[in-house]
Protein backbone atom coordinates (compact mmCIF):
# COMPACT_ATOMS: atom_id res chain seq x y z
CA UNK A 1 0.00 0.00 0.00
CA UNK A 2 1.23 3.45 -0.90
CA UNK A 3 1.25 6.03 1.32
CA UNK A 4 1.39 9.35 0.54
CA UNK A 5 2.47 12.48 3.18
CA UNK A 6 1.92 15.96 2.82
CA UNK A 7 5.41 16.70 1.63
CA UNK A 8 4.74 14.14 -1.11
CA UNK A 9 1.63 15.50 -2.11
CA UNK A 10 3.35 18.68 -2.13
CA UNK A 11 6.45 17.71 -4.38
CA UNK A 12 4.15 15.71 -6.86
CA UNK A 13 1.70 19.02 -7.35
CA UNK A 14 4.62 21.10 -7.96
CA UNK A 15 6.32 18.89 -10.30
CA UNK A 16 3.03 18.24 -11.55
CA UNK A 17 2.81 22.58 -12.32
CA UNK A 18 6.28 22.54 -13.28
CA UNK A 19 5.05 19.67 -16.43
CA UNK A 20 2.26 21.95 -17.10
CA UNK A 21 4.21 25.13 -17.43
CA UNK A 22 6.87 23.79 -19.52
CA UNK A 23 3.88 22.34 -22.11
CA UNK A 24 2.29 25.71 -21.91
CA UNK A 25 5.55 27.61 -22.28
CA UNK A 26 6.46 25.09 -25.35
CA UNK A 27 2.95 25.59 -26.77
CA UNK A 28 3.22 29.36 -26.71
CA UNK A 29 6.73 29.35 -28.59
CA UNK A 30 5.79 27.02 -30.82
CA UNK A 31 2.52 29.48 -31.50
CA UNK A 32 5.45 32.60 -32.03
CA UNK A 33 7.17 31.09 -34.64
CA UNK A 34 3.89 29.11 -36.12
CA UNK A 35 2.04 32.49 -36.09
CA UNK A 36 5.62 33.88 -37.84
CA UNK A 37 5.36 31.97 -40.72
CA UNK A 38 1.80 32.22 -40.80
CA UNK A 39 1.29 35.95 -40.42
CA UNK A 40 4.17 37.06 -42.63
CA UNK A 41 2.65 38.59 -45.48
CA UNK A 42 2.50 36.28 -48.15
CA UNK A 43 2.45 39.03 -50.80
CA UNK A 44 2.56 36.67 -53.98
CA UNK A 45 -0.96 34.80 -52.79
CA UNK A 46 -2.17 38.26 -51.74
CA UNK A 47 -1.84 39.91 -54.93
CA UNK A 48 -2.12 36.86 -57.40
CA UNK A 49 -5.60 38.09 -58.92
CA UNK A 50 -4.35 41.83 -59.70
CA UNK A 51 -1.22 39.72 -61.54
CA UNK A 52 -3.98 39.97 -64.29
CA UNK A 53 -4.82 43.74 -63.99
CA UNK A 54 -3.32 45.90 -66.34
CA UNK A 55 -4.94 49.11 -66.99
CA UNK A 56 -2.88 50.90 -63.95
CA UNK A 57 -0.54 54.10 -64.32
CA UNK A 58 3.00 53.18 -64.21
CA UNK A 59 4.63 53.34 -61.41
CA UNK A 60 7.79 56.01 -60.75
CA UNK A 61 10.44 54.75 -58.07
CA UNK A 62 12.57 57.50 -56.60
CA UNK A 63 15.43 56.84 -54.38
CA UNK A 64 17.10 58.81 -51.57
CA UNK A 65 20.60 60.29 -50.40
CA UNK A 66 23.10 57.92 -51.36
CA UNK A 67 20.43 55.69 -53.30
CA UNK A 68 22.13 55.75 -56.75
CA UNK A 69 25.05 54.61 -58.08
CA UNK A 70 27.68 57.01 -59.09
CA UNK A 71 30.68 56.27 -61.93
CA UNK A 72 33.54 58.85 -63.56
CA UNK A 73 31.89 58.99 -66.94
CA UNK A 74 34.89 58.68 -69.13
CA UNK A 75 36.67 55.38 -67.32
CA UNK A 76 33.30 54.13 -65.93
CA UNK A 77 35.03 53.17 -62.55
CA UNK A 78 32.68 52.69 -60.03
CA UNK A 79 32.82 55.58 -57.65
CA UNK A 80 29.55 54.91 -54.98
CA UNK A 81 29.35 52.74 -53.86
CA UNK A 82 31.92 50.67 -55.29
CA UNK A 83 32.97 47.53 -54.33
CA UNK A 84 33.66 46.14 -51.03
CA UNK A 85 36.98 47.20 -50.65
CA UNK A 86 36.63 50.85 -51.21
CA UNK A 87 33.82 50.64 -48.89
CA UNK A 88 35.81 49.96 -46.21
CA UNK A 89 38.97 52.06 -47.20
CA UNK A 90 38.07 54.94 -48.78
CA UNK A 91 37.59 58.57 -47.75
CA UNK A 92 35.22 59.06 -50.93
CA UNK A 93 37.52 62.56 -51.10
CA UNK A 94 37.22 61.87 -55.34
CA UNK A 95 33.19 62.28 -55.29
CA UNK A 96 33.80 65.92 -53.68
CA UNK A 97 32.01 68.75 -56.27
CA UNK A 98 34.49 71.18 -57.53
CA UNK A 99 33.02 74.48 -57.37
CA UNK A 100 33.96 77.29 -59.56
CA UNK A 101 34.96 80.39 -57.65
CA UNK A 102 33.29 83.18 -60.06
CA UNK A 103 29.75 81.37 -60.16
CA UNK A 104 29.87 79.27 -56.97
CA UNK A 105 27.91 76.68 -58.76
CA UNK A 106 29.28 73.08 -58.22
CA UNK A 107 30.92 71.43 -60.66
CA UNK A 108 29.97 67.55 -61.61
CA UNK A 109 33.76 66.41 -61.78
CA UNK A 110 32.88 64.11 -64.98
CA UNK A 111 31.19 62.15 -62.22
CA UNK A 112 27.39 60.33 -63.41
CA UNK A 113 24.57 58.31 -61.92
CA UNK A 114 23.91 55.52 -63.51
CA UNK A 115 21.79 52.92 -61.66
CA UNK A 116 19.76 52.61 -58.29
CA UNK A 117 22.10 51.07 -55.44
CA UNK A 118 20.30 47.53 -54.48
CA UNK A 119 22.48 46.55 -52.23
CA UNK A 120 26.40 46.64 -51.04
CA UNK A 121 28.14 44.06 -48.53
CA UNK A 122 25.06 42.36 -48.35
CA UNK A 123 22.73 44.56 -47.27
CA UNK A 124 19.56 45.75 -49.12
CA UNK A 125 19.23 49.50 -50.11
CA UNK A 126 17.02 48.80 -53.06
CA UNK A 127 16.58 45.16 -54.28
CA UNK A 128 13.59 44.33 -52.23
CA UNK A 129 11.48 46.78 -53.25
CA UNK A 130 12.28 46.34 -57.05
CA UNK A 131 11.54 42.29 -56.74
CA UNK A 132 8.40 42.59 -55.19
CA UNK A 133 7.01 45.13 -57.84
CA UNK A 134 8.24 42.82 -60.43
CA UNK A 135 7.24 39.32 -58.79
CA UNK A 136 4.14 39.94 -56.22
CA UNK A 137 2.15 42.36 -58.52
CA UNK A 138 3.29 41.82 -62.15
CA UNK A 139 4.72 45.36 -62.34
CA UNK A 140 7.43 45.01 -65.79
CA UNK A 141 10.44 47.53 -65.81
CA UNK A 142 10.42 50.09 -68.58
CA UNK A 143 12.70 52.32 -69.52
CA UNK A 144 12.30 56.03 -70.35
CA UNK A 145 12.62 57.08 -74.31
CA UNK A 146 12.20 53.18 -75.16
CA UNK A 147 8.53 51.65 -76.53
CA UNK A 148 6.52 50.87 -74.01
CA UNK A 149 3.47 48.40 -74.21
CA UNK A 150 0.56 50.41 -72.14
CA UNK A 151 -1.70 46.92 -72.21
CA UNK A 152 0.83 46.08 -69.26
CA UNK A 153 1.80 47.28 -65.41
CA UNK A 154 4.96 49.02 -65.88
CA UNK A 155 7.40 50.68 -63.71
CA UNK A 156 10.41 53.31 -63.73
CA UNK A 157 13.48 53.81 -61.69
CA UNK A 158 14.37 57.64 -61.44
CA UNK A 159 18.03 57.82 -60.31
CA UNK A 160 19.57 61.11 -60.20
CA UNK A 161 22.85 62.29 -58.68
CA UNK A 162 22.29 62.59 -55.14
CA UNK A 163 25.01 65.26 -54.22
CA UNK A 164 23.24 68.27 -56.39
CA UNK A 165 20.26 70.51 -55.64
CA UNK A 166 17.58 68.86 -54.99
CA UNK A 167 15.85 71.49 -57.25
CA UNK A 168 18.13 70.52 -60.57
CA UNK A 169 16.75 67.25 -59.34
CA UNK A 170 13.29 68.16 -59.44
CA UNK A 171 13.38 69.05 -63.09
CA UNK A 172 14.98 66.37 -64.08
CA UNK A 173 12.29 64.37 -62.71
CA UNK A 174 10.08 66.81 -64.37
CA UNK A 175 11.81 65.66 -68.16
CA UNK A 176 11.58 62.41 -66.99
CA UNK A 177 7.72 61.68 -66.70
CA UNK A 178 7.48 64.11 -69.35
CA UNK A 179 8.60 61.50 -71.58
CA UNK A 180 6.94 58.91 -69.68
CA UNK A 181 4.09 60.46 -71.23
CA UNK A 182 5.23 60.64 -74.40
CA UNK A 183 6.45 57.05 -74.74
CA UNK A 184 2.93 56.38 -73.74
CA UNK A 185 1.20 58.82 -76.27
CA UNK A 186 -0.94 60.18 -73.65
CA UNK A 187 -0.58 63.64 -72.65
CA UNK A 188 -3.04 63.30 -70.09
CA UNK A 189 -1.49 60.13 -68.64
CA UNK A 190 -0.81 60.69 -64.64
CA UNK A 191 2.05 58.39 -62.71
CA UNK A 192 2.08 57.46 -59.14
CA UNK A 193 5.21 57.87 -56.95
CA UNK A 194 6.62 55.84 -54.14
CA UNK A 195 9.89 58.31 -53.37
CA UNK A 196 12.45 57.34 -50.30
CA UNK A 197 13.49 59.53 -48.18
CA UNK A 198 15.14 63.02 -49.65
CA UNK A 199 13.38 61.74 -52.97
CA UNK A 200 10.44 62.47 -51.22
CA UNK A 201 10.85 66.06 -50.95
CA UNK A 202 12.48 66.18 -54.60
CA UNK A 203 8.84 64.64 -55.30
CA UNK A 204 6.93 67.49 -53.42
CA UNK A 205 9.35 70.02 -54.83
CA UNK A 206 8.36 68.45 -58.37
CA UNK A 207 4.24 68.58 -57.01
CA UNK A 208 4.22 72.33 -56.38
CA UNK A 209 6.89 73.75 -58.82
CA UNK A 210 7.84 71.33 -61.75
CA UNK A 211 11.28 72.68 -63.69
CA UNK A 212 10.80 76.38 -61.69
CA UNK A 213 14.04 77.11 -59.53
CA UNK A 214 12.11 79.34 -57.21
CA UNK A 215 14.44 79.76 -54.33
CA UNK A 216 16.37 82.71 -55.69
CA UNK A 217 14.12 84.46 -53.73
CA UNK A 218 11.15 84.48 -51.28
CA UNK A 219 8.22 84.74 -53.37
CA UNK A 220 7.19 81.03 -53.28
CA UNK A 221 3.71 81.23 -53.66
CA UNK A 222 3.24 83.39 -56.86
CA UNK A 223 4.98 80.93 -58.56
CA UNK A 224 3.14 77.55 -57.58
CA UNK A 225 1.83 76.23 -60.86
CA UNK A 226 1.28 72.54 -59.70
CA UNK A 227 3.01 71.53 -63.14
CA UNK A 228 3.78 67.94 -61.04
CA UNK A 229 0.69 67.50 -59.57
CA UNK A 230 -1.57 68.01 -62.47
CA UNK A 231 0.39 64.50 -64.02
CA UNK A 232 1.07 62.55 -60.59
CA UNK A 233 -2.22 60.40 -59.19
CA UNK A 234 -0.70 59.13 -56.01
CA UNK A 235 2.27 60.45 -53.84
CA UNK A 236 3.59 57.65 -51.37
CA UNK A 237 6.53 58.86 -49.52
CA UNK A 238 8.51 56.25 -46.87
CA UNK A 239 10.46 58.09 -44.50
CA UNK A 240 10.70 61.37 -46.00
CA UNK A 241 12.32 64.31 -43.58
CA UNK A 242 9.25 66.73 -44.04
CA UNK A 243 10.53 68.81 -41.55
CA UNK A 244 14.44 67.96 -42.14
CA UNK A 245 16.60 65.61 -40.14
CA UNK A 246 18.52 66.57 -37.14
CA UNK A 247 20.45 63.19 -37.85
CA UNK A 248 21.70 65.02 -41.23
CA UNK A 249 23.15 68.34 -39.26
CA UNK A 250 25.25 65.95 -36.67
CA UNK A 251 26.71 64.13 -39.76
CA UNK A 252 27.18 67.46 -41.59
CA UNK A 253 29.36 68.56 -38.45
CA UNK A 254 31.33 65.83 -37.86
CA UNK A 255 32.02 63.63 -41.16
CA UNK A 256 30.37 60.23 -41.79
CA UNK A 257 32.09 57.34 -40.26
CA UNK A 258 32.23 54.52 -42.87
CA UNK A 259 34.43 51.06 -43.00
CA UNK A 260 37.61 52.23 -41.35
CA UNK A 261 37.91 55.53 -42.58
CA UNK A 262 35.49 58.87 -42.77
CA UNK A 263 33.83 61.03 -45.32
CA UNK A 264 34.86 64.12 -44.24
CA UNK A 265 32.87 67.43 -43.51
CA UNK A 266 34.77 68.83 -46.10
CA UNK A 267 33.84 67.11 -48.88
CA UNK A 268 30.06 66.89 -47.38
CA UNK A 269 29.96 70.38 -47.27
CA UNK A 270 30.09 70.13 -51.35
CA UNK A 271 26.84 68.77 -51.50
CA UNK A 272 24.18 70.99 -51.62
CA UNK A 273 21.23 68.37 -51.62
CA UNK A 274 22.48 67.66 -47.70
CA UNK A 275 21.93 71.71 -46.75
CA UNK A 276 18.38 70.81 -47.77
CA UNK A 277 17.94 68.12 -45.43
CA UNK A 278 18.44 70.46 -42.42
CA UNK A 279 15.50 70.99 -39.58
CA UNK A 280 13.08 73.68 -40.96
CA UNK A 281 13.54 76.93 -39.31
CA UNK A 282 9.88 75.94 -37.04
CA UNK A 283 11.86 72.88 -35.66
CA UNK A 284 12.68 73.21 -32.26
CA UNK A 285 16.58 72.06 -32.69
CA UNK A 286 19.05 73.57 -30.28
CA UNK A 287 18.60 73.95 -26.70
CA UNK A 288 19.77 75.02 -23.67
CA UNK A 289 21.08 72.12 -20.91
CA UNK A 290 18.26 73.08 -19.23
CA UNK A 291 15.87 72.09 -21.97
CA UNK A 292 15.42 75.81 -22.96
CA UNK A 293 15.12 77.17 -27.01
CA UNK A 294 18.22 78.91 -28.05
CA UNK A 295 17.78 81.75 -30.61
CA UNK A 296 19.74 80.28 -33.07
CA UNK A 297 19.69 80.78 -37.26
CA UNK A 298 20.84 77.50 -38.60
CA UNK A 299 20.89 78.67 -41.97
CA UNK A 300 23.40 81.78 -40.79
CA UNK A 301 27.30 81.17 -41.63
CA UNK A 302 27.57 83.42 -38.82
CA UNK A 303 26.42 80.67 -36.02
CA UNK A 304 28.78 77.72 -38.01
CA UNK A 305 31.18 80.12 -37.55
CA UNK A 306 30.51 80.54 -33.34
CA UNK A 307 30.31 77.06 -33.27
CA UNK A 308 33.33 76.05 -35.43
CA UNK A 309 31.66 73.48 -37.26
CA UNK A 310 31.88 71.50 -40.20
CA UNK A 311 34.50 73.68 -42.09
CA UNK A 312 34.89 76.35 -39.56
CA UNK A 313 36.09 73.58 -37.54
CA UNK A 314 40.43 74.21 -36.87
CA UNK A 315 41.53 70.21 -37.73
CA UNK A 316 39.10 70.71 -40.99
CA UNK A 317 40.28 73.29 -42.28
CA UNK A 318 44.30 72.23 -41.11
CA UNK A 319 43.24 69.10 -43.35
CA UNK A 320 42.14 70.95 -46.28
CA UNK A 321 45.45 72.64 -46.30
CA UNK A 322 47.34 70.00 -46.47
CA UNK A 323 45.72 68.86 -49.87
CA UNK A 324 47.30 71.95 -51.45
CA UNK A 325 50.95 72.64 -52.42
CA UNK A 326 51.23 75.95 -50.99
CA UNK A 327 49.49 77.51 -48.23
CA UNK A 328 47.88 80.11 -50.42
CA UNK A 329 46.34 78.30 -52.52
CA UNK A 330 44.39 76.20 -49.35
CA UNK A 331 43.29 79.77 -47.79
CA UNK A 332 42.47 80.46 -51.21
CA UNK A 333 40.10 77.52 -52.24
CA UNK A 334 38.94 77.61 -48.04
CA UNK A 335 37.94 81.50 -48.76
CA UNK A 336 35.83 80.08 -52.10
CA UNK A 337 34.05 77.21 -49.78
CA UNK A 338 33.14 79.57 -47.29
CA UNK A 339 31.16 81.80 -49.92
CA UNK A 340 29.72 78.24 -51.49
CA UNK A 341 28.59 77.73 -47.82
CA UNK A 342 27.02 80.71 -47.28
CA UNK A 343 25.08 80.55 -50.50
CA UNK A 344 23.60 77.02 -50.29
CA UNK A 345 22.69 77.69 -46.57
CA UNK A 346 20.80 80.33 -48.07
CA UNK A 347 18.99 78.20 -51.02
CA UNK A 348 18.70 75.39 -48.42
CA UNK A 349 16.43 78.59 -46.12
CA UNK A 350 14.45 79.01 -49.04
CA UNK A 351 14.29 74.94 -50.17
CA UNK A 352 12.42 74.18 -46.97
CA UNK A 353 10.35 77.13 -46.90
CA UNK A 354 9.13 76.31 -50.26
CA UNK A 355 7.90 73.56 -49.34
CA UNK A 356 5.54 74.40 -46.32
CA UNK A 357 3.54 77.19 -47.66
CA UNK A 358 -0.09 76.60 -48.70
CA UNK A 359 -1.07 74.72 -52.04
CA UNK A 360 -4.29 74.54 -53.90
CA UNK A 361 -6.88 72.00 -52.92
CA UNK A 362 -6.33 70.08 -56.09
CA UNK A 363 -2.75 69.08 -54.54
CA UNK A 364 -2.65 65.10 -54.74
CA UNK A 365 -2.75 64.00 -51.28
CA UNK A 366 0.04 61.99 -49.49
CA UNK A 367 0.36 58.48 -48.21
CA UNK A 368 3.07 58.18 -45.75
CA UNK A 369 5.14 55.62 -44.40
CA UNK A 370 7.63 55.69 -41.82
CA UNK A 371 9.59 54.38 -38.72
CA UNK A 372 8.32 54.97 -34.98
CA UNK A 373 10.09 52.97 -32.87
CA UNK A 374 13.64 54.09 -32.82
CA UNK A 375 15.56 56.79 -30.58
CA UNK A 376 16.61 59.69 -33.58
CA UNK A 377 18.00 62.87 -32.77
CA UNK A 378 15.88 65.72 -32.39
CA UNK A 379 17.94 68.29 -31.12
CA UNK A 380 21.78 69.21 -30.30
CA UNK A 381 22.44 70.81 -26.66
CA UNK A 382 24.71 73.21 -26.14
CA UNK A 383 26.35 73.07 -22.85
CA UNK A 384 28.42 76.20 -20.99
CA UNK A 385 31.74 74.36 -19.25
CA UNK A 386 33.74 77.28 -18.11
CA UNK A 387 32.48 79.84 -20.17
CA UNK A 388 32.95 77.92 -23.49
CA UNK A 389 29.94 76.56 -25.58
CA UNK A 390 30.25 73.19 -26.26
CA UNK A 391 27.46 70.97 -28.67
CA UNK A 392 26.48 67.83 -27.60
CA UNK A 393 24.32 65.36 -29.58
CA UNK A 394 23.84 62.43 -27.83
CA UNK A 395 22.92 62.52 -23.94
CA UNK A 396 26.21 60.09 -23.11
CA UNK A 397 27.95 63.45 -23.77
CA UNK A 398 26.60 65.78 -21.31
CA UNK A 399 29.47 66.22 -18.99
CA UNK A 400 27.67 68.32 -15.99
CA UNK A 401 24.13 67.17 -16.12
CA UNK A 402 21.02 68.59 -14.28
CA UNK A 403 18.64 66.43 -12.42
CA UNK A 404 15.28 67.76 -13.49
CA UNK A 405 16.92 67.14 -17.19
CA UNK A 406 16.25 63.82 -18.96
CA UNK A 407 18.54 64.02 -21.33
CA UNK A 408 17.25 60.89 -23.51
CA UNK A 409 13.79 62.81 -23.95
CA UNK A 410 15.59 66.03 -25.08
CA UNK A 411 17.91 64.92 -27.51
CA UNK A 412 16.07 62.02 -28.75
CA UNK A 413 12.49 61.49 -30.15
CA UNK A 414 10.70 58.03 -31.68
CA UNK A 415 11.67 57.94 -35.36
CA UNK A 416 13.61 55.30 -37.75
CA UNK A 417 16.96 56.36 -36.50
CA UNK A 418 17.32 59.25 -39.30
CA UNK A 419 14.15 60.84 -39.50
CA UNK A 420 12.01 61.84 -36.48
CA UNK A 421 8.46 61.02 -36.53
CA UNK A 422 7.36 64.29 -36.33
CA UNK A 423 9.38 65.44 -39.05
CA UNK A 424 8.04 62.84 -41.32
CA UNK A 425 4.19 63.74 -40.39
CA UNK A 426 5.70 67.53 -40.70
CA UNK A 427 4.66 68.10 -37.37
CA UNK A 428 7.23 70.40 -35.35
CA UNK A 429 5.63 69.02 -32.09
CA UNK A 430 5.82 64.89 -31.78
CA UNK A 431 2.05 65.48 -29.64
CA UNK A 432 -0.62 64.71 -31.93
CA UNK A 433 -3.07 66.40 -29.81
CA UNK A 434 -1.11 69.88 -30.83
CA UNK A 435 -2.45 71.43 -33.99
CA UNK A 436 0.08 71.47 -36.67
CA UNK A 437 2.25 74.81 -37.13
CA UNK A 438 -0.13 77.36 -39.16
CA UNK A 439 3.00 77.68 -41.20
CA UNK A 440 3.38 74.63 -41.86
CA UNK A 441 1.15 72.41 -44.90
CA UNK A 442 1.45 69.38 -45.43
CA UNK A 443 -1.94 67.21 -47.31
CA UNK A 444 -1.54 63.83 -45.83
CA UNK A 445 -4.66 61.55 -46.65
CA UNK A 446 -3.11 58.53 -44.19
CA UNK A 447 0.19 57.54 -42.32
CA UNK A 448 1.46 53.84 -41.62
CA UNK A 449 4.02 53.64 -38.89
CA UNK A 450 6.69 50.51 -38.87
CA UNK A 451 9.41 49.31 -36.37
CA UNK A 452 11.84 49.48 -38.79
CA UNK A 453 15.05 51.82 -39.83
CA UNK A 454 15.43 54.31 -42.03
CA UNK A 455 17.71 52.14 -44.14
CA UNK A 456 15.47 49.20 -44.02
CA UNK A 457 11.90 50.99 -45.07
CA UNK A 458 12.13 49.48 -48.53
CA UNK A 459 12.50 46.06 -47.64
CA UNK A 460 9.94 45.79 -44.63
CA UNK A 461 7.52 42.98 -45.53
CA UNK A 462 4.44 45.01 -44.11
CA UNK A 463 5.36 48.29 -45.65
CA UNK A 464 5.18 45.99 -49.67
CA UNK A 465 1.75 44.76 -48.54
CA UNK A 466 0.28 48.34 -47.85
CA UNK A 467 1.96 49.70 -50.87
CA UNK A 468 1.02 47.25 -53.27
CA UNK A 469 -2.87 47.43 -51.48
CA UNK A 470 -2.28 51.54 -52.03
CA UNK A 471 -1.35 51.29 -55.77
CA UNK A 472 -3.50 48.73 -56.65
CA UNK A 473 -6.60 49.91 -54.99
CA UNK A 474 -9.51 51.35 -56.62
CA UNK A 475 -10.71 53.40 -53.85
């Protein structure tokens, strides 16, 4: 006969739990990686039936900063991104603009772009994207100027040179749909857009303005004329810096760490499509260590020269002398770069400002996607240590903290890691609650938020299946 005690009774219930919760706890992981595979957008079953629908506009693909692939023109040697090697050892010092000193305009340097970037060292920039047009909703790839079959889904790749004004940009995108219509013989024909990132705002630039450079002065809005809006039928932009990037000022100051070496400041500062990319006047995006607003024009030389950045900056501009055979002709090509600064910090003012002020009701509403779960940079700090101003932008580098300060909140806001959320909504306040800035317009018909980064929008499995669902819908 078997006798059981308390302590028995005891042991065997809690063994007996102890079976239970490691079923239950095998059951629920099984269920993860079950509901994994399960939930996973199978995009190819999703869209199999529109694989048969042809009568839709063709689609325009638009990359961002760095998104194309630059070559010297006469040699055709791969200059960005090149192969591995250069990756990792190069300064990219031979993709700098020249910049004549009479005009100030930047010079191309024989230097092309000649394909989208879909990927380097085995990561995806582009590839993703391209495939799932092509294989999950029977999108074909057509090429401008060439015969195009208009019985079929067809889509274009718009790469332009990413260092140049974003408004020489624009009009190129302006000839290039242009003869999208043409190779379709339908004037009337309208394209929709899915633009990344700074090719979003080349987009909206395109919307409101078409071939127009308008930014030699202030008077945007006598010369809207909607010339890109009257030929565009849907505008999806994924992780576009509405309201500029903070992320783009810190690398601005201090060079762009890649492989072992850096892109340096200097030859940044060449680019004026990156001036563009800086927080729009209404941003909020230099403060006090006590969390209060500085007064501060970001689009002044005067306050890059305070601050000593970018090439204000004493080892810069020591480095850009040693490039030089004689010391006057460094302080003589540093004097030219200083008035190039000053006059794309201007056209950068008026860049952003163009493209907040009001638009007609007829503008084609905008379908936005974008990252919301990362810490991005929102704002730089500037701390007083013994009477010296010092910038900080990240909250590891605040040397004499204040308690009532969270540092984490101030300098960093929910975004992809490049582009804040509110900047991509164009909000200049993350709070949705807050009314938008009155000088600030932005027509957004809906917003998708993903927990992705910036560099990894394209290739998000959820962000396909709501843009293949927003191209192919008749809604």
């Amino acid at each position: 006969m078997i006798r059981f005690t308390y302590r028995s009774i005891k042991i065997l219930l809690f063994n007996k739990y102890i079976f239970i919760g490691l079923i239950l706890a095998s059951v629920f992981i099984a269920g993860i990686f079950t509901n994994n595979k399960i939930f996973a957008p199978d995009l190819h079953r999703l869209y199999m039936e529109s694989m048969m629908v042809n009568d839709q506009p063709p689609v325009v693909l638009i990359h961002g900063v760095l998104g194309s692939k630059l070559r010297d023109k006469t040699t055709g040697q791969d200059l960005w991104p090149g192969p591995a090697s250069r990756l990792f050892l190069s300064d990219y010092s031979d993709i700098t603009f020249d910049i004549d000193p009479d005009t100030l305009i930047p010079m191309s340097n024989n230097i092309e772009a000649y394909a989208i970037s879909e990927g380097a060292v085995g990561k995806d920039f582009y590839g993703k994207i391209v495939r799932t047009l092509g294989d999950a909703a029977g999108y074909k790839l057509a090429r401008v100027g060439e015969a195009v079959d208009p019985r079929q889904k067809n889509y274009y790749i718009f790469h332009y040179d990413w260092r140049q004004d974003n408004v020489i940009s624009a009009g190129q995108l302006a000839d290039f749909i242009d003869q999208i219509q043409i190779d379709y013989k339908n004037p009337d024909l309208k394209v929709d857009i899915v633009a990344h990132s700074m090719g979003g705002l080349i987009t909206r630039y395109y919307i409101r303005y078409g071939k127009q450079d308008v930014i030699g002065d202030n008077d945007f809005d006598k010369k809207i004329t909607m010339y890109g809006g009257n030929k565009v039928r849907r505008v999806i932009l994924l992780g576009t810096p509405n309201l500029g990037s903070v992320k783009t000022l810190n690398l601005f100051i201090a060079g762009v760490d890649i492989g072992l070496k850096q892109i340096g400041t200097e030859t940044i500062a060449t680019w004026p499509s990156l001036y563009q990319l800086f927080p729009h006047p209404l941003n909020n995006w230099i403060v006090t260590s006590k969390g209060e607003p500085l007064d501060r024009d970001l689009f002044s030389i005067e306050t890059w020269r305070r601050f000593q950045w970018s090439i204000f900056d004493p080892k810069v501009r020591a480095r850009v002398l040693e490039k030089f055979e004689s010391q006057q002709e460094g302080e003589k090509y540093l004097t030219t770069l200083e008035s190039y600064f000053e006059k794309q910090l201007e056209r950068a003012r008026r860049f952003v400002w163009s493209l907040t002020i009001p638009l007609p009701d007829n503008h084609p509403k905008l379908t936005i996607f974008g990252g919301g779960c990362t810490l991005t940079s929102a704002r730089i700090v500037v701390e007083e240590i013994d009477g010296e101003s010092l910038i900080r932008m990240h909250p590891k580098e605040i040397t004499q903290p204040i308690d009532s300060v969270d540092y984490d909140a101030l300098l960093l806001e929910p975004g992809d890691g490049s582009v804040t959320k509110a900047s991509l909504l164009g909000r200049n306040v993350l709070d949705p609650s807050i009314k938008r800035h009155e000088y600030i317009f932005l027509p957004v018909k809906q917003s998708f938020f993903l927990c992705v980064k910036h560099s990894n929008l394209t290739g998000n499995l959820n962000f396909q299946d709501n843009l293949l669902n927003t191209l192919l819908s008749r809604d």
